[in-house]
Protein backbone atom coordinates (compact mmCIF):
# COMPACT_ATOMS: atom_id res chain seq x y z
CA UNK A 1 -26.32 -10.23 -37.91
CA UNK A 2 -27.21 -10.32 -34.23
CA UNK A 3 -29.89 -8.73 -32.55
CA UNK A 4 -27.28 -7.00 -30.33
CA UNK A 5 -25.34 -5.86 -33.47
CA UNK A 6 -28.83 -4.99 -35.28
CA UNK A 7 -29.78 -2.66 -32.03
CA UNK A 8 -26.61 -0.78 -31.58
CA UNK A 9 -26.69 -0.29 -35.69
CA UNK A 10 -29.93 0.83 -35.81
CA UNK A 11 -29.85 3.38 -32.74
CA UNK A 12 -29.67 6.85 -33.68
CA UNK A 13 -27.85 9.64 -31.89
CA UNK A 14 -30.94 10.93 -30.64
CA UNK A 15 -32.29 7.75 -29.18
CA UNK A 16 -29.35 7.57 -27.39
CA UNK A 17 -29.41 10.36 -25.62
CA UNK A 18 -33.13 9.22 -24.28
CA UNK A 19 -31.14 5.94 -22.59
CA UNK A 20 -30.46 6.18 -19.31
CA UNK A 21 -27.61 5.38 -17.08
CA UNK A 22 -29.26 1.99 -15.94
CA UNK A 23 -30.42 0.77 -19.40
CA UNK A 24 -26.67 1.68 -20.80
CA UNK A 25 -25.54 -0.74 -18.60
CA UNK A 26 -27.45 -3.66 -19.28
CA UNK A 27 -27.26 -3.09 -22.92
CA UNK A 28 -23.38 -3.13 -22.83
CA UNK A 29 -23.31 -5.50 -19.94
CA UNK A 30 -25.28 -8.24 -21.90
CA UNK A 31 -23.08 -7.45 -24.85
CA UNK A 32 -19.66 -7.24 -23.61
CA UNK A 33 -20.19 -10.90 -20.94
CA UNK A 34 -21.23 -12.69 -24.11
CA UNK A 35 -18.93 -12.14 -26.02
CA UNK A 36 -16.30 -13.11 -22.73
CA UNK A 37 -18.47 -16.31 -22.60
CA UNK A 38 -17.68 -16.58 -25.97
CA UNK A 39 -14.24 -16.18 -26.30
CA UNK A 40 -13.61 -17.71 -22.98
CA UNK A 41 -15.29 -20.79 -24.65
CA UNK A 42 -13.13 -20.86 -27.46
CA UNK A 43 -10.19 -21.35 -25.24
CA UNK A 44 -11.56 -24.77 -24.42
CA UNK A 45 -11.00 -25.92 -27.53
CA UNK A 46 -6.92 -25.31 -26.83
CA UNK A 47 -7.71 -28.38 -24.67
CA UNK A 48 -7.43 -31.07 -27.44
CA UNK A 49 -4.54 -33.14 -26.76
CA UNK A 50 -4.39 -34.21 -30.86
CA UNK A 51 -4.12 -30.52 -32.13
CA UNK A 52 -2.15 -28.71 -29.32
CA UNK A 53 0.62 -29.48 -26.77
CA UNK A 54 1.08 -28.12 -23.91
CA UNK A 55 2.21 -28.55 -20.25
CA UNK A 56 0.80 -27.94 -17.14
CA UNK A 57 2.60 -24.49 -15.97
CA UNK A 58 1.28 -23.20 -19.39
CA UNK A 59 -2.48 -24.00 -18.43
CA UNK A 60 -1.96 -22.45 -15.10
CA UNK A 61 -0.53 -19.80 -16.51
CA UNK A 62 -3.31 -19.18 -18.32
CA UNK A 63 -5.86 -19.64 -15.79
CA UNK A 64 -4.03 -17.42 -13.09
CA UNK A 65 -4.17 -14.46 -15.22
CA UNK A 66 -7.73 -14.93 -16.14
CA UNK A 67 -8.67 -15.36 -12.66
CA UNK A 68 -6.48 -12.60 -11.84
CA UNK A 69 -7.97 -10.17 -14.40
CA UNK A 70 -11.33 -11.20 -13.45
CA UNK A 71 -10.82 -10.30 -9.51
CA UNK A 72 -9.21 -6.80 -10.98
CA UNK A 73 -12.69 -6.05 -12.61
CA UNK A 74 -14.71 -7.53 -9.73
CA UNK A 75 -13.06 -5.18 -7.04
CA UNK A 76 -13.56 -2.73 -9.05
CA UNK A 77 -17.58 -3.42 -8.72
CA UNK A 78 -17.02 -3.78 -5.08
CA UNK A 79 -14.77 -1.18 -4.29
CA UNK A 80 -16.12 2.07 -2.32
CA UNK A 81 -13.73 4.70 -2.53
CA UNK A 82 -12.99 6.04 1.09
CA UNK A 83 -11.71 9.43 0.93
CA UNK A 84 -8.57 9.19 2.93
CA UNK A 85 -8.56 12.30 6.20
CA UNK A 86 -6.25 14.57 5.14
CA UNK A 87 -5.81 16.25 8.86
CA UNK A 88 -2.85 14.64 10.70
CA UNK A 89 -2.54 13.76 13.86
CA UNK A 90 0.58 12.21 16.37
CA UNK A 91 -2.42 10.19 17.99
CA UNK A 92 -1.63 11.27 21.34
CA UNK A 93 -2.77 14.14 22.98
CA UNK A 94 0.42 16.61 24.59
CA UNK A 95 0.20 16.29 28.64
C-alpha cells in the first residue's frame, strides 16, 4: 500500500479535525495530481502503433478535451469572483 493510502487509512476522525485548511490541501493536492500524472501516463501507452490504430482527429480529439478540461480547472484557481453592481444606471446624466 502507499504511503498516501497508509495516511488517509490510518487518520482518525479526530485527527482530522486538527488539519487545517492549508494542510488539507496539500494532502489532497499531492494525492489527486499523482494519480492525473498517472493516468495521464497511461494514455501514452495508446501510442503504440502495433497494439492500437488510430487517426489523427482521434488524437486531437483527445488532447483538446484534456487541454480543455485542464484550462476549466485552472480558471477556476485564477478566477476572482467580482460581484457584479446591482444599481443601474442609463450612463448619462438628464440635462
Amino acid at each position: 500500500m502507499s504511503e498516501a493510502m497508509e495516511n488517509a487509512t490510518v487518520n482518525t476522525p479526530a485527527e482530522k479535525t486538527e488539519e487545517t485548511k492549508a494542510e488539507k490541501f496539500i494532502r489532497l493536492g499531492e494525492y489527486r495530481i499523482n494519480k492525473a500524472i498517472d493516468a495521464i501516463s497511461r494514455i501514452e501507452n495508446l501510442a503504440n502503433r502495433s497494439s492500437y490504430d488510430y487517426t489523427p482527429e482521434q488524437v486531437e480529439a483527445m488532447f483538446s478535451v484534456l487541454e480543455s478540461k485542464v484550462a476549466e480547472v485552472k480558471e477556476k484557481f485564477a478566477a476572482v469572483k467580482v460581484k457584479e453592481s446591482t444599481v443601474f444606471s442609463f450612463g448619462n446624466k438628464a440635462e
